[in-house]
Protein backbone atom coordinates (compact mmCIF):
# COMPACT_ATOMS: atom_id res chain seq x y z
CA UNK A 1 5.77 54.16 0.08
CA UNK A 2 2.34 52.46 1.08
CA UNK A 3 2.21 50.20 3.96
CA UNK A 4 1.35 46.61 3.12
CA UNK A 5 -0.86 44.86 5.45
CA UNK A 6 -1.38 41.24 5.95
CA UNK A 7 -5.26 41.48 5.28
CA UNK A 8 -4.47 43.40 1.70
CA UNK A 9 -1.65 40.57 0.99
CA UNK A 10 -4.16 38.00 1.63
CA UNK A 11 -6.65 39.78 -0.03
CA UNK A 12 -4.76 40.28 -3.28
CA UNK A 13 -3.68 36.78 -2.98
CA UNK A 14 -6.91 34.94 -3.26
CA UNK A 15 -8.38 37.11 -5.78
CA UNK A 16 -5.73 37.12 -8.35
CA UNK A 17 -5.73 34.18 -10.41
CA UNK A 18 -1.95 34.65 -10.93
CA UNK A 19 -1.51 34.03 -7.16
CA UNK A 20 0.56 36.49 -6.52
CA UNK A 21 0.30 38.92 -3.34
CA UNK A 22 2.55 41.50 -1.95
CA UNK A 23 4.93 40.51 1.49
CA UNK A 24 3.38 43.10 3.95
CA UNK A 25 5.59 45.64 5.88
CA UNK A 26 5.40 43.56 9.07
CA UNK A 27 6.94 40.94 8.22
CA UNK A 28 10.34 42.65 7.55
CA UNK A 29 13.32 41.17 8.95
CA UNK A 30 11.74 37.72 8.39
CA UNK A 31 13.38 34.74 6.01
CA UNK A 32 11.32 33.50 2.85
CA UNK A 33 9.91 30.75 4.20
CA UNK A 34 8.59 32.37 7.19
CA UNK A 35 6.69 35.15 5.64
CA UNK A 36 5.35 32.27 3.52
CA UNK A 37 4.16 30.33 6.06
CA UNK A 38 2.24 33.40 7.79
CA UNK A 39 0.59 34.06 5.21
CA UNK A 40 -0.21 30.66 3.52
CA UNK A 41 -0.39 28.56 7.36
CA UNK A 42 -2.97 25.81 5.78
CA UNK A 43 0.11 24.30 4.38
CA UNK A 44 3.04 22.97 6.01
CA UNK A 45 6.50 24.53 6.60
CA UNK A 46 8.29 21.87 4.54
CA UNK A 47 5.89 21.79 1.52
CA UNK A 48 6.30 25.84 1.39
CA UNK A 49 9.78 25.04 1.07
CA UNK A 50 9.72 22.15 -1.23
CA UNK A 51 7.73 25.31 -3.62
CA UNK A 52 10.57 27.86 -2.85
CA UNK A 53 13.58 25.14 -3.70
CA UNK A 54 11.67 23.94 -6.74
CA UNK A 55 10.95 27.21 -7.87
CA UNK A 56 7.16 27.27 -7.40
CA UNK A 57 7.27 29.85 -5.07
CA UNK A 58 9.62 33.24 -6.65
CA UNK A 59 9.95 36.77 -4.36
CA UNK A 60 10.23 39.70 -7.18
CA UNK A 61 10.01 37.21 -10.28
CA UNK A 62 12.96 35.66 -9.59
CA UNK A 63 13.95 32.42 -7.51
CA UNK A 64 14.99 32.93 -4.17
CA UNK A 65 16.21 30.86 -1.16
CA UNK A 66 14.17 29.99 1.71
CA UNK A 67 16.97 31.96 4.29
CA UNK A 68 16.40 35.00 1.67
CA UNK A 69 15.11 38.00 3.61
CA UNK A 70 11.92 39.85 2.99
CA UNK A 71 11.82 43.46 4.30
CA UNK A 72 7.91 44.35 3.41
CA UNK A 73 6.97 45.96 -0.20
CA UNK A 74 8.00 42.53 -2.60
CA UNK A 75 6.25 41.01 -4.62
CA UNK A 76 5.81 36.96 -3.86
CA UNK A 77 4.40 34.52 -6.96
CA UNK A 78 2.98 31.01 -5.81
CA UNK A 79 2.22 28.26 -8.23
CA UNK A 80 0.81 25.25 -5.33
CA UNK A 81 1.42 22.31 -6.20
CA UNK A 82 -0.52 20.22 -4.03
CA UNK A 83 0.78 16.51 -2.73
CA UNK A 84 -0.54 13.77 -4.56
CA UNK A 85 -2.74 12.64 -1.44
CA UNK A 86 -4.42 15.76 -1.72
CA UNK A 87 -5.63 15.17 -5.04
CA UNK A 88 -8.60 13.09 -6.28
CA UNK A 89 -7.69 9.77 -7.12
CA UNK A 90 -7.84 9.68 -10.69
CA UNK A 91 -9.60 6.57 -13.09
CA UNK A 92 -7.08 4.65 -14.93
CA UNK A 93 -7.71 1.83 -17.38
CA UNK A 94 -5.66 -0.80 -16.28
CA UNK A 95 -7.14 -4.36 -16.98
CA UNK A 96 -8.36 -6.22 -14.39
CA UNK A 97 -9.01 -10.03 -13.63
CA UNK A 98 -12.44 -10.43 -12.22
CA UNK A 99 -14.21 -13.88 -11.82
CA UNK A 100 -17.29 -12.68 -9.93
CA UNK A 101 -19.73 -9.97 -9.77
CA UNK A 102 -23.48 -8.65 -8.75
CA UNK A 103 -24.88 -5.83 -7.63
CA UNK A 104 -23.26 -5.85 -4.50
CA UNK A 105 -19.44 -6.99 -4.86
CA UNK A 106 -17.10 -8.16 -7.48
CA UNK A 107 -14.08 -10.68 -6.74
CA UNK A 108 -10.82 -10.50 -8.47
CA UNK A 109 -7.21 -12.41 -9.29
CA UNK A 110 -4.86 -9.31 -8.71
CA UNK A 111 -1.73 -9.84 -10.15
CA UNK A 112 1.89 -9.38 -8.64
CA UNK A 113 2.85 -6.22 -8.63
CA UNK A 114 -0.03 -4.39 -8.62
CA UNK A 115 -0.19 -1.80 -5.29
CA UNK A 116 -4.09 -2.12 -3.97
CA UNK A 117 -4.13 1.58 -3.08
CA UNK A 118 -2.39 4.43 -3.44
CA UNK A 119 0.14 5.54 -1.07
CA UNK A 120 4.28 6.77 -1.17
CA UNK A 121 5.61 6.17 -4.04
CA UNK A 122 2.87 4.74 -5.68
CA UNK A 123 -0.06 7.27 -6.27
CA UNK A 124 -0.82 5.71 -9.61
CA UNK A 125 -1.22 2.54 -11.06
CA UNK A 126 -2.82 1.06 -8.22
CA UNK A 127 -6.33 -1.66 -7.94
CA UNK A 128 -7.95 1.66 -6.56
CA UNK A 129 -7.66 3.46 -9.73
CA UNK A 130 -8.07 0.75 -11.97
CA UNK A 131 -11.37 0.29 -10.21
CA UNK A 132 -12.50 3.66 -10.45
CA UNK A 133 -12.04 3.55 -14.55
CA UNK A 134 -14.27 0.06 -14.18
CA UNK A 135 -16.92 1.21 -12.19
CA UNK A 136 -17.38 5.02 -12.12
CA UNK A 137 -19.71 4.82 -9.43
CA UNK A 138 -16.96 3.29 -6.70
CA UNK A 139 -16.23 7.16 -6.45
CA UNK A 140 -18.86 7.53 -3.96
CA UNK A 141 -17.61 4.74 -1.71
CA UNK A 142 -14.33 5.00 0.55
CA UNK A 143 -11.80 3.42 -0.42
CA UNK A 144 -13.54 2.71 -3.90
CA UNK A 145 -14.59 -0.29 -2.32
CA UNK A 146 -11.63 -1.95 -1.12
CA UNK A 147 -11.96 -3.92 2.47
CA UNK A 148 -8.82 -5.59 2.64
CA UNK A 149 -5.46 -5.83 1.03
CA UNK A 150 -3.09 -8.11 -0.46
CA UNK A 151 0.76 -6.91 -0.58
CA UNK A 152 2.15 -5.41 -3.56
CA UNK A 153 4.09 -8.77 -4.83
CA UNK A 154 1.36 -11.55 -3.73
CA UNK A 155 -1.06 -12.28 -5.64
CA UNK A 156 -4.67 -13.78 -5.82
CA UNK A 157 -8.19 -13.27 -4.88
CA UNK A 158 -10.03 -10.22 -3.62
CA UNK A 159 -13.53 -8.85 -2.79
CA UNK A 160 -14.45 -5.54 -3.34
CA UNK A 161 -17.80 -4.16 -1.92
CA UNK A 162 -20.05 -1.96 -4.69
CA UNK A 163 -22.14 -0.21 -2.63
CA UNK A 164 -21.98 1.35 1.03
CA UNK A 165 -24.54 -1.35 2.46
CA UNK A 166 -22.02 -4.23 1.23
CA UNK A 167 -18.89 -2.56 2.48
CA UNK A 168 -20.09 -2.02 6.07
CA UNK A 169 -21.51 -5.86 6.49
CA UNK A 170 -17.95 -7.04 4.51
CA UNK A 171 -15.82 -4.91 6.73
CA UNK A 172 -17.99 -6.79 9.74
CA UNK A 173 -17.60 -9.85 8.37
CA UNK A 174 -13.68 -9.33 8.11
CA UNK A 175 -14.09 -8.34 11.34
CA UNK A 176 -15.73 -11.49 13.23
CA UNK A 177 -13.25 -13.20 11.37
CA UNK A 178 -15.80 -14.95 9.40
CA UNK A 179 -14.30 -13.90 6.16
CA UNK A 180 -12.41 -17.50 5.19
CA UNK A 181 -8.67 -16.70 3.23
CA UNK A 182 -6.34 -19.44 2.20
CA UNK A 183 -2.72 -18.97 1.02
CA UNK A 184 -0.19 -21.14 -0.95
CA UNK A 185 3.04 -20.09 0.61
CA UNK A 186 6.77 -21.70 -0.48
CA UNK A 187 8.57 -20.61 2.42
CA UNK A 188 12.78 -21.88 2.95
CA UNK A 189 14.26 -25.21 4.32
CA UNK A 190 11.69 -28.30 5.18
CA UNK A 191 8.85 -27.79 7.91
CA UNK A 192 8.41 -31.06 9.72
CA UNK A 193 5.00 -31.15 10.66
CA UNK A 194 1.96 -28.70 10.33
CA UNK A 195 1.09 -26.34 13.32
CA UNK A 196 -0.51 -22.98 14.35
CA UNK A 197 1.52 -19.69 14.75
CA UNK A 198 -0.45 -17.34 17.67
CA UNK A 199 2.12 -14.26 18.18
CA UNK A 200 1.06 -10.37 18.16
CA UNK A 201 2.38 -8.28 15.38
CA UNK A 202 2.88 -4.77 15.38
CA UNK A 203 4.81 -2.47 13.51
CA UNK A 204 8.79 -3.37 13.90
CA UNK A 205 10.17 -1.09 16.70
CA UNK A 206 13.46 -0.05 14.70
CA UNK A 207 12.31 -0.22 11.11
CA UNK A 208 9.26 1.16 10.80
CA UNK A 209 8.57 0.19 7.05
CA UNK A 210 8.16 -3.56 8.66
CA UNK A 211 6.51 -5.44 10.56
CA UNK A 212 7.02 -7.83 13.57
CA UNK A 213 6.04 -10.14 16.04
CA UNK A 214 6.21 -8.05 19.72
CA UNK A 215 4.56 -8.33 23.00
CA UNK A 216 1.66 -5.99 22.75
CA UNK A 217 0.82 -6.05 19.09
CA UNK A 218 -2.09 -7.14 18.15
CA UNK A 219 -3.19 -10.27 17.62
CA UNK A 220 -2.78 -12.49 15.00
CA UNK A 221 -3.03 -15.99 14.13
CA UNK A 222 -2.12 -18.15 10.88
CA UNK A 223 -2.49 -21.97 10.65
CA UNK A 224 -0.26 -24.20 8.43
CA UNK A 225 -0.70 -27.56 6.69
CA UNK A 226 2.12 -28.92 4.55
CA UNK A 227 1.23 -29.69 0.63
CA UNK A 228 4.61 -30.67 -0.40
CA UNK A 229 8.01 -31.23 1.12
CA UNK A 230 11.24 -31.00 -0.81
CA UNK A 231 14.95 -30.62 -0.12
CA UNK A 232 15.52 -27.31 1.49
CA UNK A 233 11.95 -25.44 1.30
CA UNK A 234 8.19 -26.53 1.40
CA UNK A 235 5.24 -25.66 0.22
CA UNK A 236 2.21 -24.75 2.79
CA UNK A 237 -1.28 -23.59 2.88
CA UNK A 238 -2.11 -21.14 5.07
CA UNK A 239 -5.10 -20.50 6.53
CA UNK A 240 -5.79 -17.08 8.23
CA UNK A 241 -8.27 -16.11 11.37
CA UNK A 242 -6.67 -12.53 11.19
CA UNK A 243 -5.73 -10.43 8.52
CA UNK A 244 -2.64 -8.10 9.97
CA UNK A 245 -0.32 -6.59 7.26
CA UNK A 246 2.71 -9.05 6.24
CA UNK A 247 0.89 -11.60 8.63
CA UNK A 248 2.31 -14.76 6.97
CA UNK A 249 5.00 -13.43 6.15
CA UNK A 250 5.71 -11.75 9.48
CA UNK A 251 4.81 -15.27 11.17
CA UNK A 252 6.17 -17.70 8.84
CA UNK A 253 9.81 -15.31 9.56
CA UNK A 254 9.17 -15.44 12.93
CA UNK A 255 9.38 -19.42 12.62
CA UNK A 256 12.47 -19.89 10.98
CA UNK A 257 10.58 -20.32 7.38
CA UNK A 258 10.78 -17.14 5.60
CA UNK A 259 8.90 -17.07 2.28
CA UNK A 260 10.90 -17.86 -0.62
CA UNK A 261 11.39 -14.68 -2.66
CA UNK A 262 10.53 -12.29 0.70
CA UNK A 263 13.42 -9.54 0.07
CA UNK A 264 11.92 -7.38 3.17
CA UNK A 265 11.85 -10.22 6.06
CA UNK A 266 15.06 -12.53 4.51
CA UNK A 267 17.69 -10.78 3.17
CA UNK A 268 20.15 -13.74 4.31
CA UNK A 269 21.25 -16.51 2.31
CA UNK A 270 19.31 -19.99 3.44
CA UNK A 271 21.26 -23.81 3.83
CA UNK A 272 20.20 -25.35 0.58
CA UNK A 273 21.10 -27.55 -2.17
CA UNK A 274 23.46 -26.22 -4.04
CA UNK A 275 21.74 -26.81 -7.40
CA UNK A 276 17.89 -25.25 -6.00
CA UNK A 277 20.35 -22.17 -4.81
CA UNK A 278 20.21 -20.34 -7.95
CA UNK A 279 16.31 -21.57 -8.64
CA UNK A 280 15.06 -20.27 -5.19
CA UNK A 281 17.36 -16.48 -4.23
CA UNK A 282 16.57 -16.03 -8.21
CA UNK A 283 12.46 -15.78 -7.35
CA UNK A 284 11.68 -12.14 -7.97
CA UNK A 285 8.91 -12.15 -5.43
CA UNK A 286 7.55 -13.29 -2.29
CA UNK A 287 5.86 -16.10 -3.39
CA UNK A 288 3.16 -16.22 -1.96
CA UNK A 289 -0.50 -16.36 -3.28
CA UNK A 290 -4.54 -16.16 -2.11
CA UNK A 291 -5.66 -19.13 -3.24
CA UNK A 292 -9.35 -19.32 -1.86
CA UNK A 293 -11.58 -17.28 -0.66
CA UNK A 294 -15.18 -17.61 1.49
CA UNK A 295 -17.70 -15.43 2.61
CA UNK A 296 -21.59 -15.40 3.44
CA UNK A 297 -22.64 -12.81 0.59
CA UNK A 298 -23.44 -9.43 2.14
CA UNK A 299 -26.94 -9.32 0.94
CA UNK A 300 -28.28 -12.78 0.39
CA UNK A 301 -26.39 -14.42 3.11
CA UNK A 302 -25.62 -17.16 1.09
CA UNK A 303 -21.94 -18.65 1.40
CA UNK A 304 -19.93 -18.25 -1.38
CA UNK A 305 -16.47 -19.44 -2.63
CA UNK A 306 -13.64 -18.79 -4.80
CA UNK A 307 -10.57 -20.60 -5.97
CA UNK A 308 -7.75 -19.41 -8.40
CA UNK A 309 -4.58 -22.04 -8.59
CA UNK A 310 -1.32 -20.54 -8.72
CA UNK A 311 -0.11 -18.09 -11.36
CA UNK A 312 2.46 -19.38 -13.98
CA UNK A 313 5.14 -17.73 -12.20
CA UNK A 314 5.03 -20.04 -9.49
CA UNK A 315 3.80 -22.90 -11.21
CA UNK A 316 7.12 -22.63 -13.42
CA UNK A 317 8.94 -22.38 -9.66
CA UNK A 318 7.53 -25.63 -8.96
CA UNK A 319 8.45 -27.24 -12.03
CA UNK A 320 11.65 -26.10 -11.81
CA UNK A 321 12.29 -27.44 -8.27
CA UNK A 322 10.62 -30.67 -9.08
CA UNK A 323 12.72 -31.39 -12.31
CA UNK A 324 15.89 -30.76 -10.48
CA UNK A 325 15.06 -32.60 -7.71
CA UNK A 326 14.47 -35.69 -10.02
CA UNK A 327 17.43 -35.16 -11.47
C-alpha cells in the first residue's frame, strides 16, 4: 500500500474542487477531529467539529464521529461552511427612514427592533445591511458607515458617515464629546427632582451579556430633566456627554428608575397603581427613544440638528397612562 504523506494530503486537498484529500499514514492512531485539525489548523478545533457532527466533514463517504479513529489510507470529504462573520456582509433591501442627507452623511429614524450591525444571532436584517442595499458604495467604508449605535429595541435618530473623510472627523467628534444626543426615557416610580448620574460602566462582572456600573469602568455620564410626572413612573430627557453601551439604561437602573419595558436590567415587578400595572409590565420594549440629535457637519463645520418626536408606540403608552390617570 502507498504511504500517504501530509504534503500529498494537502496537496490533493487544495486542488480538488471536491475537497476531498486522503488522511496520511502518520496520523494513525489519531481521533477524527485531530487528524482534521492537522491538516486544516486555519480553522478552529470546535468549528472542525461542528462540520464532523453536522455531517460536513465524512471519513470514507460516510458520517463519522469526531472520537472515530483514522489509521492512515482513508479518504476524508470537507464541505466548509464558514461562520457567518467570516462572510461578506450581504445588501438587503430593507426600508429605511432617512430625514437627511449630502455627500458626506445621511441621518436616520431607526425603528425598534432593528439590530444596527450584525453580530450573534443576528447576521441579517440589520441597519448595516440595509445600508449596503441603499448605498452600494458604503462597502468601501468600515462599518458601512456606522459611528455609533442605538440598542436593538430603542429607537430614533442616527448619523451615518458616507465617505472615509466624514467617518474619521464624526468618530472625533463622538469622541470630544461634541456630538449632542437627547433621549426621551419613561423609566418606573416618580423621580423627584432632576439630577446628573456620573458612575463608570463596564461590562457586568457575572453576566457578561450586561452591563454595569463598577469601580474601574469607564466613564460615563447622563443628565436628567423631568418632562412629566405621574403616579408610579416619569418621563425624562436625557441628555448624554458619553455614549457607553446600555448607558441610560445602565444608569437610570443604577438609580432606582429602571426604564419601563427594560426586560434585561428589571426583571422585577415595580410598586404601582394597580390599574397602570397591566399598561406599564405589558410595554414590549425598553422605551426609550433618541429624540435629538447635534453635530458641527464634518465638512462644512456648520452645526446641524435633528428632531424626531416619539414613535406611535410610545405615544399610545402615554395616552394610555394619561387616560387612566384621569380616570
Amino acid at each position: 500500500m502507498q504511504q500517504v504523506s501530509i504534503a500529498d494530503a494537502v496537496t490533493e486537498f487544495a486542488n480538488d474542487d471536491s475537497q476531498q484529500f486522503i488522511v496520511p499514514d502518520e496520523f494513525a492512531g489519531l481521533r477524527f477531529d485531530q487528524a482534521l485539525a492537522r491538516l486544516l489548523p486555519e480553522y478552529s478545533r470546535s468549528r472542525l467539529q461542528e462540520w464532523i457532527t453536522s455531517g460536513l466533514a465524512s471519513l470514507n463517504g460516510v458520517a463519522a464521529s469526531t472520537k472515530q479513529k483514522v489509521w492512515g489510507g482513508e479518504q476524508i470529504q470537507v464541505m466548509p461552511q464558514l461562520h457567518p462573520a467570516e462572510l461578506p456582509y450581504q445588501a438587503e433591501d430593507i426600508a429605511l427612514d432617512i430625514i437627511y442627507e449630502d455627500d458626506a452623511l445621511l441621518v436616520l429614524d431607526k425603528p425598534a427592533g432593528l439590530v444596527v450591525h450584525p453580530g450573534s444571532g443576528n447576521w441579517e436584517g440589520t441597519l448595516l445591511n440595509a445600508l449596503l442595499h441603499y448605498a452600494p458604495q458604503l462597502e468601501s467604508i468600515p462599518r458601512a458607515g456606522i459611528v455609533h449605535r442605538l440598542d436593538k429595541d430603542t429607537s430614533g435618530l442616527m448619523v451615518v458617515a458616507k465617505s472615509l473623510t466624514a467617518q474619521t472627523a464624526l468618530v472625533r467628534l463622538l469622541q470630544a464629546r461634541t456630538v449632542k444626543r437627547e433621549y426621551l426615557a419613561l423609566v418606573w416610580n416618580e423621580v423627584r427632582q432632576g439630577g446628573t448620574v456620573d458612575a463608570p460602566i463596564d461590562r457586568h462582572p457575572a453576566q457578561r451579556v450586561k452591563m454595569a456600573v463598577v469601580e474601574h469602568g469607564k466613564p460615563a455620564i447622563t443628565h436628567y430633566q423631568i418632562l412629566e410626572k405621574f403616579t408610579s413612573c416619569t418621563l425624562l430627557r436625557c441628555n448624554l456627554e458619553t455614549g457607553r453601551t446600555h448607558q441610560i439604561r445602565v444608569h437610570m437602573t443604577h438609580i432606582g428608575h429602571p426604564l419601563v419595558g427594560d426586560r434585561v436590567y428589571h426583571k422585577g415587578t415595580q410598586k404601582c397603581l394597580p390599574e397602570l400595572r397591566d399598561i406599564l409590565q405589558g410595554f414590549p420594549r425598553q422605551a426609550l427613544h433618541a429624540t435629538r440629535l447635534a453635530l458641527e457637519h464634518p465638512e462644512s463645520g456648520k452645526l446641524m440638528e435633528w428632531h424626531k418626536p416619539l414613535p406611535m408606540d410610545m405615544h399610545k403608552l402615554l395616552e394610555q397612562i394619561r387616560l387612566t390617570i384621569r380616570k
